[in-house]
C-alpha atoms as a PDB file:
ATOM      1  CA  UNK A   1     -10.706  18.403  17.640  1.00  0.00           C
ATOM      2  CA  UNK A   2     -10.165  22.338  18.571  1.00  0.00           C
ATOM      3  CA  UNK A   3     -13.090  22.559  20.826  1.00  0.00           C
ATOM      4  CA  UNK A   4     -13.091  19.566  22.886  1.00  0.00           C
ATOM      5  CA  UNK A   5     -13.140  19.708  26.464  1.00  0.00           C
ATOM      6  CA  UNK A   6      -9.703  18.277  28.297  1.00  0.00           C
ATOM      7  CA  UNK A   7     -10.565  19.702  32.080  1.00  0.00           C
ATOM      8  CA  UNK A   8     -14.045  19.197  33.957  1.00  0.00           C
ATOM      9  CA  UNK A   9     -14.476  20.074  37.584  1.00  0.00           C
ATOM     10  CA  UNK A  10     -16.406  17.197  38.044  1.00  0.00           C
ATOM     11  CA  UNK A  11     -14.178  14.383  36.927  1.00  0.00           C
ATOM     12  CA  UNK A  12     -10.930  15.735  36.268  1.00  0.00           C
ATOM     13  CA  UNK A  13      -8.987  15.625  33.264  1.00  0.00           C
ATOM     14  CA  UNK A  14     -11.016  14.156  30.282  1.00  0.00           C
ATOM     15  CA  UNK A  15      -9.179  11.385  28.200  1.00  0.00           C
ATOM     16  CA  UNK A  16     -11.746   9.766  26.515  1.00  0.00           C
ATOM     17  CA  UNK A  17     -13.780  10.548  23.316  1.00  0.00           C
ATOM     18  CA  UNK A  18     -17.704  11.739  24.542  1.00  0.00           C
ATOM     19  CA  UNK A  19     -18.695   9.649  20.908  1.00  0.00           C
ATOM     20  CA  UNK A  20     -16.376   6.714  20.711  1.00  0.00           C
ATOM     21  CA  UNK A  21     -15.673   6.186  24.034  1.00  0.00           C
ATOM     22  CA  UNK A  22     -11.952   5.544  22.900  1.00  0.00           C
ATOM     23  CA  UNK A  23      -9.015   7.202  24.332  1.00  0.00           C
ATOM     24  CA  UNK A  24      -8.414  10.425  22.373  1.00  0.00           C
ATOM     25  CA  UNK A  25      -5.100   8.825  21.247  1.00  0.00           C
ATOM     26  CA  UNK A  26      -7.074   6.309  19.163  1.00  0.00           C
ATOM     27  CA  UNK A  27     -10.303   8.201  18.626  1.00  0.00           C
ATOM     28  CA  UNK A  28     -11.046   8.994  14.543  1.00  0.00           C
ATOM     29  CA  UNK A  29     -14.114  10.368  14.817  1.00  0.00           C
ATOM     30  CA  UNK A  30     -12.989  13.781  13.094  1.00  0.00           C
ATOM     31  CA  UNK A  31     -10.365  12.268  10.678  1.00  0.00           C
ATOM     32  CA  UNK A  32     -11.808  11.570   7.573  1.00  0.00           C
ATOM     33  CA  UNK A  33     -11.127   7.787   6.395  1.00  0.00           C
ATOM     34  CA  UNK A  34      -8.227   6.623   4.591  1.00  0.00           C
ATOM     35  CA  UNK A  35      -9.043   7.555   0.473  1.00  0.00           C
ATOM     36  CA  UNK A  36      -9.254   4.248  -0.943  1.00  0.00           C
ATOM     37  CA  UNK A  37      -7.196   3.948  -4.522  1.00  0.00           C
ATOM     38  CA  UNK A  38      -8.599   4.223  -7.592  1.00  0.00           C
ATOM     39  CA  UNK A  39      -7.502   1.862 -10.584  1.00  0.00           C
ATOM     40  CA  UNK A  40      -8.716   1.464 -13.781  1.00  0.00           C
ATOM     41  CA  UNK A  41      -8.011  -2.277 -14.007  1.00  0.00           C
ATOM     42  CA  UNK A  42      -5.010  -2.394 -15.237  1.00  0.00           C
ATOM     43  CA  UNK A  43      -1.502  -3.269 -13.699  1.00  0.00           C
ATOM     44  CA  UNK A  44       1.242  -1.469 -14.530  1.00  0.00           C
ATOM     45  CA  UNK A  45       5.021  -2.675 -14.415  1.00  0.00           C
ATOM     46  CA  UNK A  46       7.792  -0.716 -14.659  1.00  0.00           C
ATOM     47  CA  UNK A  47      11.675  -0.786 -14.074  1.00  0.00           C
ATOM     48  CA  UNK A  48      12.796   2.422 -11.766  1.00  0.00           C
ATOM     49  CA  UNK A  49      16.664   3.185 -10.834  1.00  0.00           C
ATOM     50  CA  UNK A  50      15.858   6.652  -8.920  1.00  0.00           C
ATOM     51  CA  UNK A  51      16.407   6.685  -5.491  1.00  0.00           C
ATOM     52  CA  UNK A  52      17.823   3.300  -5.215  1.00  0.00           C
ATOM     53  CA  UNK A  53      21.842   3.891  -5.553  1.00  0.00           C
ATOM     54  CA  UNK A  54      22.009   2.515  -8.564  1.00  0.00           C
ATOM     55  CA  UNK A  55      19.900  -0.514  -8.383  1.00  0.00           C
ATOM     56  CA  UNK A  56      17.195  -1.615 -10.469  1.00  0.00           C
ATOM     57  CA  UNK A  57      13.839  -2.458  -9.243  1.00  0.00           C
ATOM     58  CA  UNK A  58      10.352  -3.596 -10.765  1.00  0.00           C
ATOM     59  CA  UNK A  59       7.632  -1.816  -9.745  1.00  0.00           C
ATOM     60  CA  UNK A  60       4.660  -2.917 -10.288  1.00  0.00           C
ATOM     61  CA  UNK A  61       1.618  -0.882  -8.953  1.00  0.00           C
ATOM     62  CA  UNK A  62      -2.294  -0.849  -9.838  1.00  0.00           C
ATOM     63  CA  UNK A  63      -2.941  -4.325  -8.012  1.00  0.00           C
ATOM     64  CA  UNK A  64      -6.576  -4.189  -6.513  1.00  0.00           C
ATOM     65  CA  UNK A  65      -6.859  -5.733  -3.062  1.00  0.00           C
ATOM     66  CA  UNK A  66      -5.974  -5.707   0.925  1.00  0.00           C
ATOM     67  CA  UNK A  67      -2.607  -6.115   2.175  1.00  0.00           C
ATOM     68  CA  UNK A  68      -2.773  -9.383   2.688  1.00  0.00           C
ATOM     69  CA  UNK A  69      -3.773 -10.256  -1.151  1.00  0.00           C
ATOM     70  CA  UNK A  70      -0.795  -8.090  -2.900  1.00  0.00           C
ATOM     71  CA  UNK A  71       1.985  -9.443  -0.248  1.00  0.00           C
ATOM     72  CA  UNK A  72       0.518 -12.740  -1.444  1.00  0.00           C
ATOM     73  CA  UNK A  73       1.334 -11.980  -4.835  1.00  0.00           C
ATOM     74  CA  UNK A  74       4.454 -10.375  -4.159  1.00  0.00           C
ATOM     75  CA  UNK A  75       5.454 -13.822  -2.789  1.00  0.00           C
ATOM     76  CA  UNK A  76       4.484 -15.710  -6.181  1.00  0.00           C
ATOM     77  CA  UNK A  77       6.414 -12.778  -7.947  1.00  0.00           C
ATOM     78  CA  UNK A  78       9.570 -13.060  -6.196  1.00  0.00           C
ATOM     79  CA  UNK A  79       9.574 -16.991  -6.221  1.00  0.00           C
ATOM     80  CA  UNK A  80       9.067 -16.658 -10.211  1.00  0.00           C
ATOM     81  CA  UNK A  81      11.529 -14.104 -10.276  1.00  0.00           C
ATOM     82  CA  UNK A  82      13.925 -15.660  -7.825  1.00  0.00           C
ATOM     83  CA  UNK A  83      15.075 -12.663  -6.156  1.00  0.00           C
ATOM     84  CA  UNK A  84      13.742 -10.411  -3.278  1.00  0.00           C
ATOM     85  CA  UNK A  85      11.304  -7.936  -3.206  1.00  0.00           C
ATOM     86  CA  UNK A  86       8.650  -6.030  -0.715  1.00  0.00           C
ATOM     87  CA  UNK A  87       5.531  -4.261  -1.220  1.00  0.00           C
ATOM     88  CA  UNK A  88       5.581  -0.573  -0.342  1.00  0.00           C
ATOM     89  CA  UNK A  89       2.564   1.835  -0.192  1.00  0.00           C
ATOM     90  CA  UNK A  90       0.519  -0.639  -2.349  1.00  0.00           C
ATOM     91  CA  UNK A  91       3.095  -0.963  -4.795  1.00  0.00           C
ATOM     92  CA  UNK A  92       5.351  -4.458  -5.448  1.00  0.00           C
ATOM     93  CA  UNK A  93       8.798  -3.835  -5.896  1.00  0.00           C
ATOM     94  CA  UNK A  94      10.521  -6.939  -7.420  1.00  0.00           C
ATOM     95  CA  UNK A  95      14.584  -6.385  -6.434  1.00  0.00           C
ATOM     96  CA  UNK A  96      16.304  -6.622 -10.209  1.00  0.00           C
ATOM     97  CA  UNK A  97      15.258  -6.132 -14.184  1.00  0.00           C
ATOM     98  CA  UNK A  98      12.337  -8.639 -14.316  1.00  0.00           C
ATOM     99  CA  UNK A  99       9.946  -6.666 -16.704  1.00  0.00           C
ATOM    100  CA  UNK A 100       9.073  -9.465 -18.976  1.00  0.00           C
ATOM    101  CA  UNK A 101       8.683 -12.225 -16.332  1.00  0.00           C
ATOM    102  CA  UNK A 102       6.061 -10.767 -14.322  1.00  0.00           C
ATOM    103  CA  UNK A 103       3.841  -9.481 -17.298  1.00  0.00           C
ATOM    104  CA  UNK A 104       3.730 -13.109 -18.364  1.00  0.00           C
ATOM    105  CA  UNK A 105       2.988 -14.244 -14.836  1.00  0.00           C
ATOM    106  CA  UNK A 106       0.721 -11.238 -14.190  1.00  0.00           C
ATOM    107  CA  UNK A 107      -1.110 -12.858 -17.546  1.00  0.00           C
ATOM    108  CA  UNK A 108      -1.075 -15.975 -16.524  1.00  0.00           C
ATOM    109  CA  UNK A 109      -2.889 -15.069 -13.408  1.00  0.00           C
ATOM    110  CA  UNK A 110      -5.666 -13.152 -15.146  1.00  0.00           C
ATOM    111  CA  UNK A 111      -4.241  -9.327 -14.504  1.00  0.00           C
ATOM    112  CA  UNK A 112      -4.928  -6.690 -17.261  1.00  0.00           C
ATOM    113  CA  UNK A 113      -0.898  -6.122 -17.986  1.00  0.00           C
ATOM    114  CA  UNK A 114       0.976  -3.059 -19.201  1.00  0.00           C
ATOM    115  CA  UNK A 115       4.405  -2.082 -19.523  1.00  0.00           C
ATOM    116  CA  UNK A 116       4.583   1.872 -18.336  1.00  0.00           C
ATOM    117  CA  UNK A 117       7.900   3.720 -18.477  1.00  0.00           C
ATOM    118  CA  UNK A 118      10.664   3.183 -20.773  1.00  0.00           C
END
């Protein structure tokens, strides 16, 4: 917002939005909205080492769904698994070398399944 007005002589300092009525702080009336991720259906899994000291992780990205639906799944993962995990920009990540195990539970829950990587 380059041109807005943030002094009046009327009424002082302006902190409010003239088209959301919401504090400038919290106004997104010239952000565009958040690009939603595009999937072709299919969830990959792969194991990843970089950037991890050493460690191996599943990752597991392409799940369609809120927040609230892929930690849900992460949950089932990790139980199946039985090992920790979190979910990180949209993507599970299953703590240990558990490839296998969640394609077949992936499967089992309907998912369109494919290993990606080496």
């Amino acid at each position: 917002m380059p041109d807005r007005t943030v002094y009046s002589t009327e009424s002082g300092r302006i902190n409010i939005c003239p088209t959301c009525e919401q504090p400038y702080k919290h106004c997104h009336c010239d952000q565009p909205s958040t690009p939603v991720k595009k999937s072709d259906g299919i969830v990959r899994v792969m194991r990843d080492r970089k950037q991890r000291g050493g460690k191996t992780v599943t990752v597991i990205s392409g799940v369609q769904g809120d927040e609230p639906t892929i930690t849900a799944l992460a949950q089932q993962l990790k139980k199946s698994c039985g090992s920790g995990g979190t979910v990180k920009d949209g993507n599970i990540e299953i703590q240990g070398d558990h490839c296998d195990k969640v394609m077949t539970k992936l499967t089992a829950l309907g998912y369109k399944v494919k290993r990606s990587g080496g």
